[in-house]
Protein backbone atom coordinates (compact mmCIF):
# COMPACT_ATOMS: atom_id res chain seq x y z
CA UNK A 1 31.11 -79.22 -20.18
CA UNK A 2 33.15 -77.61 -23.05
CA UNK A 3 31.77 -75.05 -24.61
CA UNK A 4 32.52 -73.06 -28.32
CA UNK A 5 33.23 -69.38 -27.85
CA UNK A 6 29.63 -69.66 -29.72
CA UNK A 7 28.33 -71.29 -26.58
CA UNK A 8 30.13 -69.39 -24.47
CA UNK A 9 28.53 -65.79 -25.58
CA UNK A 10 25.08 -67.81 -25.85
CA UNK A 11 25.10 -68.70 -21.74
CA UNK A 12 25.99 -65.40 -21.44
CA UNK A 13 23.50 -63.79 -22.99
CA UNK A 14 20.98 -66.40 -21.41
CA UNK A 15 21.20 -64.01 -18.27
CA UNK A 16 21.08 -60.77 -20.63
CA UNK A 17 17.72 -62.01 -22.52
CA UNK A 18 15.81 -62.55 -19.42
CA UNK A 19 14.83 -59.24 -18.94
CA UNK A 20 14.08 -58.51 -22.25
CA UNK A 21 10.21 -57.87 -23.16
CA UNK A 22 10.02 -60.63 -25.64
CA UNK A 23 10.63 -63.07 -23.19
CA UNK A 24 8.47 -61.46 -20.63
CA UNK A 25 5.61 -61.73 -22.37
CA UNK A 26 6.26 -65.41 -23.46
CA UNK A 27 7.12 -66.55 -19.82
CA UNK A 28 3.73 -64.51 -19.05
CA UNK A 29 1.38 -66.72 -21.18
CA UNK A 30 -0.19 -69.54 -19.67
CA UNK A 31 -0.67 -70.96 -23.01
CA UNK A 32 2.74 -69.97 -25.01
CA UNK A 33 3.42 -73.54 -26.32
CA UNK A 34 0.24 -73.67 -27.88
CA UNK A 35 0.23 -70.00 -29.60
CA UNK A 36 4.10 -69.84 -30.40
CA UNK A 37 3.17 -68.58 -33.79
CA UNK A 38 2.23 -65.36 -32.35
CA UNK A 39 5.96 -64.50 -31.45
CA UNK A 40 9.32 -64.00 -33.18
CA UNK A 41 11.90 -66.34 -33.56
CA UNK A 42 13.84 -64.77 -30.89
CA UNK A 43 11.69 -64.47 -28.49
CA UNK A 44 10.84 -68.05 -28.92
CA UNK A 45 14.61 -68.81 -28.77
CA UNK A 46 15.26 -66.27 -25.74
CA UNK A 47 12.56 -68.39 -23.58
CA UNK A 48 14.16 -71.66 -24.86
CA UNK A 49 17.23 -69.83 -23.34
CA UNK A 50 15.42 -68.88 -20.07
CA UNK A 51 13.98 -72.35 -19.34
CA UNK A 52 17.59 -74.06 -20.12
CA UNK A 53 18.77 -72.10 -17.07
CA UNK A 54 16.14 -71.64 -14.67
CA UNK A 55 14.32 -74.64 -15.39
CA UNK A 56 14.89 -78.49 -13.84
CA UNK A 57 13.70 -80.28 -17.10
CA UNK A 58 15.65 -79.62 -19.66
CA UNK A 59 13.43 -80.98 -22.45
CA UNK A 60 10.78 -78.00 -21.70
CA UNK A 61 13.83 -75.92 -23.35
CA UNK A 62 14.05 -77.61 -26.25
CA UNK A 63 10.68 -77.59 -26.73
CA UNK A 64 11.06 -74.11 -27.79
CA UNK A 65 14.17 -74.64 -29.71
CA UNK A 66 12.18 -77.26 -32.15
CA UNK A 67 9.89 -74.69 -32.23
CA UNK A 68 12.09 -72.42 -33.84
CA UNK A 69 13.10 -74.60 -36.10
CA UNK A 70 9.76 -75.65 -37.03
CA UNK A 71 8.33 -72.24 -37.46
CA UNK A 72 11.35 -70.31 -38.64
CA UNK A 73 13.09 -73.27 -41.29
CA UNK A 74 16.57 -71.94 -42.49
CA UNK A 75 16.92 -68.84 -40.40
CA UNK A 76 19.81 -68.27 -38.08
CA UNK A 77 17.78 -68.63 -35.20
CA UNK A 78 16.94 -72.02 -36.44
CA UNK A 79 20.68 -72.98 -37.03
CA UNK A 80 20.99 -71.57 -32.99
CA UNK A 81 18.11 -73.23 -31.79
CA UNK A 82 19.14 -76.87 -33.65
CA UNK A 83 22.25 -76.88 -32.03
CA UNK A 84 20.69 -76.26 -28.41
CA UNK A 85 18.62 -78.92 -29.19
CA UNK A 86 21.14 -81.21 -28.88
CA UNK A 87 22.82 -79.46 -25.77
CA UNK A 88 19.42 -79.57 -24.08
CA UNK A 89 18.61 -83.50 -24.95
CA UNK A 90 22.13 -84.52 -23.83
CA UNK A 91 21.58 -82.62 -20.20
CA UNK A 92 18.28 -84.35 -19.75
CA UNK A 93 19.84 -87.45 -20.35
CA UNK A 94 17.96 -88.25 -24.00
CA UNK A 95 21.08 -89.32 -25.63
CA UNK A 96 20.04 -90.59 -29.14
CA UNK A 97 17.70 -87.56 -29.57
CA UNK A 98 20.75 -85.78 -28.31
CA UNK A 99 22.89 -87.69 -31.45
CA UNK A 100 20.02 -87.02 -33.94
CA UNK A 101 19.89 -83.37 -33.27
CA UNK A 102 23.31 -82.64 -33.56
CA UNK A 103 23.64 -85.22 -36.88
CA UNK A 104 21.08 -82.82 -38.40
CA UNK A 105 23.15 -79.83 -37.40
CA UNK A 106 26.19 -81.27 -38.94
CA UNK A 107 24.93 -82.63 -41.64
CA UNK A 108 23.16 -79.08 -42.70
CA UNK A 109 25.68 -76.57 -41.81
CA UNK A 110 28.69 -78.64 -42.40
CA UNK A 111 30.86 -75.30 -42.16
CA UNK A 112 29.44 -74.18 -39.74
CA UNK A 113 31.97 -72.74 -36.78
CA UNK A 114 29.70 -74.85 -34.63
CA UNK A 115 29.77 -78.05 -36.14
CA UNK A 116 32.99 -78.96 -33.96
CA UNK A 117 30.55 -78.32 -31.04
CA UNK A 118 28.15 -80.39 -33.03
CA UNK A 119 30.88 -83.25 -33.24
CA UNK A 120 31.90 -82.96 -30.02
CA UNK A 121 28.24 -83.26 -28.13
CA UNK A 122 27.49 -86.67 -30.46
CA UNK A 123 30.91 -87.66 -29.52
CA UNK A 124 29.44 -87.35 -25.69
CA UNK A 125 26.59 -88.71 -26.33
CA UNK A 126 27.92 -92.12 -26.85
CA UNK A 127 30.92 -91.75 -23.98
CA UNK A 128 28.46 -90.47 -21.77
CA UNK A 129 26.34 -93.98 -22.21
CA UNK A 130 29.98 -96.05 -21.37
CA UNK A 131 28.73 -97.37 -17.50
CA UNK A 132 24.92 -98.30 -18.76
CA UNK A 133 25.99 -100.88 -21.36
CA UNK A 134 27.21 -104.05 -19.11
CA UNK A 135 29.34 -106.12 -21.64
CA UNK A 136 27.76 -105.06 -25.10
CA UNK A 137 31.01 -102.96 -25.86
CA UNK A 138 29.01 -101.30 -28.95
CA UNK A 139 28.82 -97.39 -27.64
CA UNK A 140 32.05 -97.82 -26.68
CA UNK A 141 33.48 -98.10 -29.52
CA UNK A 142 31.04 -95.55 -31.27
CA UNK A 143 32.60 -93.26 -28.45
CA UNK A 144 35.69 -93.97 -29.83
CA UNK A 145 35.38 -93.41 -33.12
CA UNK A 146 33.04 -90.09 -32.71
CA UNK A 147 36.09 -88.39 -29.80
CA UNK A 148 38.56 -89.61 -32.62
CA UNK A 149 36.88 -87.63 -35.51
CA UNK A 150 36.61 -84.51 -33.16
CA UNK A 151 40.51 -84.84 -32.21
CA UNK A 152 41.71 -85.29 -36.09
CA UNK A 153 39.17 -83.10 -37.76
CA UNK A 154 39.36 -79.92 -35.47
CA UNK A 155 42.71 -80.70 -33.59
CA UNK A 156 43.38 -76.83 -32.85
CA UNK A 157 39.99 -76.70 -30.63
CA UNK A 158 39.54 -77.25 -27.36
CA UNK A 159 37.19 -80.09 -27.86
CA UNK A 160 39.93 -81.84 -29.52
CA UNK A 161 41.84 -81.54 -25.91
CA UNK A 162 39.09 -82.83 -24.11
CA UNK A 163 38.31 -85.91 -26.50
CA UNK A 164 41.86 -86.71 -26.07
CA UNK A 165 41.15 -86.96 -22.07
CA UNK A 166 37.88 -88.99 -23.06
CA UNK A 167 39.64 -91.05 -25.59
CA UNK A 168 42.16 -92.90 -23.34
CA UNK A 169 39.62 -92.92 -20.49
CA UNK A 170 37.47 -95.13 -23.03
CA UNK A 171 40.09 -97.06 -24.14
CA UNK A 172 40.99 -97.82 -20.70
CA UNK A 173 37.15 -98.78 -20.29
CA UNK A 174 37.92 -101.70 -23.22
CA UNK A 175 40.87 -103.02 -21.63
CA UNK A 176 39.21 -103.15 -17.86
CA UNK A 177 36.29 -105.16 -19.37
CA UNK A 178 38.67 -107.51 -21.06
CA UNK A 179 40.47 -107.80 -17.62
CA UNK A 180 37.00 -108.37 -16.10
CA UNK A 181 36.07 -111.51 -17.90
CA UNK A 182 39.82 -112.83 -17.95
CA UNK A 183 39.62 -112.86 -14.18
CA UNK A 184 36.25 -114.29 -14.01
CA UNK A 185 37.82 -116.96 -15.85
CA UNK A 186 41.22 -117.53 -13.91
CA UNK A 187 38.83 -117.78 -10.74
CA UNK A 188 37.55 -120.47 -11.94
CA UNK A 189 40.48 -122.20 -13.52
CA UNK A 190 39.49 -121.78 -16.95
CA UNK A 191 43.07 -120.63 -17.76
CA UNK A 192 43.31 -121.01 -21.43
CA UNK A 193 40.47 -118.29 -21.70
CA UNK A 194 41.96 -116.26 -19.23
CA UNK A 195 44.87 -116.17 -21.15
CA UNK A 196 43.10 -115.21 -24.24
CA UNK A 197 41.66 -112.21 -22.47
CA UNK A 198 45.08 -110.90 -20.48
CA UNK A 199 46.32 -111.17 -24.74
CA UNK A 200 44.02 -109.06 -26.10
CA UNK A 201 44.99 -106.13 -23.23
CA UNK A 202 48.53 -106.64 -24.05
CA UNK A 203 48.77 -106.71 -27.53
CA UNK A 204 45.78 -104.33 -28.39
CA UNK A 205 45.42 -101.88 -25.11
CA UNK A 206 49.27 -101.87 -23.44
CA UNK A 207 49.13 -98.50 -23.02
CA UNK A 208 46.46 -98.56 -20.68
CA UNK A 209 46.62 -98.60 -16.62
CA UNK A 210 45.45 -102.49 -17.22
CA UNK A 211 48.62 -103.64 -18.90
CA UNK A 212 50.12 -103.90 -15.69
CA UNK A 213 47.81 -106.46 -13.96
CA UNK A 214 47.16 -107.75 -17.35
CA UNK A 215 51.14 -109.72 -17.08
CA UNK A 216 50.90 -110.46 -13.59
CA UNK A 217 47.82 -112.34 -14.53
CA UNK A 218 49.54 -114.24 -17.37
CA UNK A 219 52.01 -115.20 -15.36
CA UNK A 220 49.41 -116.63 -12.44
CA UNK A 221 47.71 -118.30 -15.50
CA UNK A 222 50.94 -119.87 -17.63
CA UNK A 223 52.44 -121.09 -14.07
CA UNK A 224 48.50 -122.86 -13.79
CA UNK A 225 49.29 -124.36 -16.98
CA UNK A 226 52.79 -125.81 -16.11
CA UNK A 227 54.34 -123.24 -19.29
CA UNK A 228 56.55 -121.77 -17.19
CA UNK A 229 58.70 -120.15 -20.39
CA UNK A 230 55.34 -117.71 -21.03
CA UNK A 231 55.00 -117.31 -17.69
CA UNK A 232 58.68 -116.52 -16.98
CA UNK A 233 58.36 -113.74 -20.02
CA UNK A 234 55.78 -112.21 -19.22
CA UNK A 235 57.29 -111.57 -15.58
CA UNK A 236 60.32 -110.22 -17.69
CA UNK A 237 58.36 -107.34 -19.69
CA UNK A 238 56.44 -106.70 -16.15
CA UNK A 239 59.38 -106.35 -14.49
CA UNK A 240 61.53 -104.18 -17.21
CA UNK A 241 58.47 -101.84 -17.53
CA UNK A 242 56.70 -101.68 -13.90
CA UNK A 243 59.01 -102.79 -11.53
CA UNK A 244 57.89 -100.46 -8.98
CA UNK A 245 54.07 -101.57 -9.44
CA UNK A 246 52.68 -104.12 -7.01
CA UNK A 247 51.35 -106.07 -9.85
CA UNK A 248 55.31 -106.63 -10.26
CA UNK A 249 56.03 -107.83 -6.62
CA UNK A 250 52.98 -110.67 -6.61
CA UNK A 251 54.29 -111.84 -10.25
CA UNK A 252 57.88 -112.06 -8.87
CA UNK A 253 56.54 -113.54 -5.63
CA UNK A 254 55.02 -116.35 -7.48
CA UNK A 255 57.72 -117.17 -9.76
CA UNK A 256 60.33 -117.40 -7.01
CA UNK A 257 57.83 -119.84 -5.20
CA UNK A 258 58.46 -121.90 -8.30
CA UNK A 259 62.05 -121.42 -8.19
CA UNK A 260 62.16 -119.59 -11.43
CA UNK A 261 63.42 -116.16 -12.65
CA UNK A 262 62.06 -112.89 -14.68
CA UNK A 263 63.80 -113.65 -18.25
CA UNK A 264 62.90 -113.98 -21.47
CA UNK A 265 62.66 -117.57 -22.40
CA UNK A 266 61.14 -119.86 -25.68
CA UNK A 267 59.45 -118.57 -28.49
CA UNK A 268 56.08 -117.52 -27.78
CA UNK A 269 53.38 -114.03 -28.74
CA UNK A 270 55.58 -113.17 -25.55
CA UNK A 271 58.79 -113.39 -26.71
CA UNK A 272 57.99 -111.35 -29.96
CA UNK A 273 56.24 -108.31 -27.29
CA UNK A 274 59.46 -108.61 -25.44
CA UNK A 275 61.58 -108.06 -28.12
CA UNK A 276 59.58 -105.29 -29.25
CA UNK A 277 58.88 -103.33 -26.16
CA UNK A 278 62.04 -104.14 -24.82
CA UNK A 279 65.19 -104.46 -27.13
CA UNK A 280 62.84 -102.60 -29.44
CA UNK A 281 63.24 -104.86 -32.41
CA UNK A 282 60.07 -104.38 -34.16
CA UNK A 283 61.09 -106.88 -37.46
């Protein structure tokens, strides 16, 4: 995980604050959670601290962080302990308390030399959720949106380098999906939605690792539907920009079976991404 030079000092002085006598005496009482009140707001952040580390549940933490907030409103601790919060809830897995803790945090201390941090963990908290959503593309896109405010809003931090990483990764999650459903449709001959699918990946995701496949499959489907023109095209841009890619050698396999060539032919959405990507007339 990525951490803020904020962060950074804070895990370090996790292992500091564990001997301190503040701590002690909070990690001594049986009944601490109930009689918080009794200690200071950093001792109450210090155990927070010690459980994050040494603990397996990392909602017992932020227990202790809430507490701080709760009993200490508007003090630095409180600012600390809100943005642990939302550390702690996104290693336990609690995503959208994860995204509510650190909306707070930005939304209070909007200046904050943390609220990059802030941006960045509710920026995770939806990328983190990309393999548990099936087909409902929604977090994705949230993902996309929150890495893209953390890349164009604090470009000079190292979170912005990271959501870059994140960024195409997701992107590349939208195109595979697309390429998902357009081959559960070519399977079963339904070619005309196929080809919508392999579309979308071209026009809207071609610089993603799926672009390749994404031609070879237009070509499988155009040749299905006897327009050999499309198909013919799309073997052309293939070819002219992955012509050592294996996606390239079945798509040329199956238009010499035909008896046809890689080239450029009619006037189709193909011919107009040919002349763009290729002669690079954009108009």
């Amino acid at each position: 995980m990525v951490r803020s030079k904020f962060s950074a000092s804070l895990m370090a002085a996790v292992l500091a604050g564990m001997t301190l006598a503040g701590c002690s005496a909070l990690r001594d009482s049986d009944d601490d959670k109930q009689n918080l009140e009794r200690f200071t707001a950093e001792q109450i952040y210090k155990r927070g601290e010690y459980e994050l580390e040494n603990n397996r549940k990392p909602e017992d933490a932020v227990h202790y962080f809430s507490e701080v907030e709760r009993l200490y409103p508007y003090s630095e601790w409180a600012k600390r302990a809100l943005i642990m919060q939302a550390y702690g809830y996104h290693r336990a897995g609690d995503y959208e308390e994860a995204r509510g803790a650190a909306q707070r945090f930005i939304a209070t201390y909007p200046g904050d030399q943390d609220a990059a941090y802030a941006k960045y963990l509710l920026a995770l908290s939806y990328y983190d959720q990309i393999d548990e959503v099936g087909r409902d593309q929604g977090l994705t896109f949230q993902a996309l949106v929150a890495l893209r405010e953390v890349i164009e809003e604090y470009p000079d931090s190292e979170y912005a380098r990271s959501s870059i990483l994140k960024f195409d990764l997701a992107f590349d999650h939208l195109a595979a999906k697309e390429m998902e459903i357009g081959r559960y449709y070519l399977k079963r001959g339904h070619y005309t939605a196929a080809v919508n699918r392999f579309r979308v990946v071209v026009e809207e995701y071609q610089t993603t690792t799926q672009t390749p496949e994404a031609l070879m499959r237009l070509v499988e489907a155009y040749l299905a539907l006897g327009l050999t023109d499309e198909a013919q095209t799309a073997g052309a841009i293939l070819g002219h920009n992955f012509q050592s890619s294996p996606f390239y050698t079945d798509a040329y396999r199956q238009l010499r079976g035909r008896g046809l060539t890689a080239e450029a032919r009619g006037d189709s959405w193909l011919t107009n991404v040919y002349r763009q990507v290729v002669q690079g007339k954009w108009l």
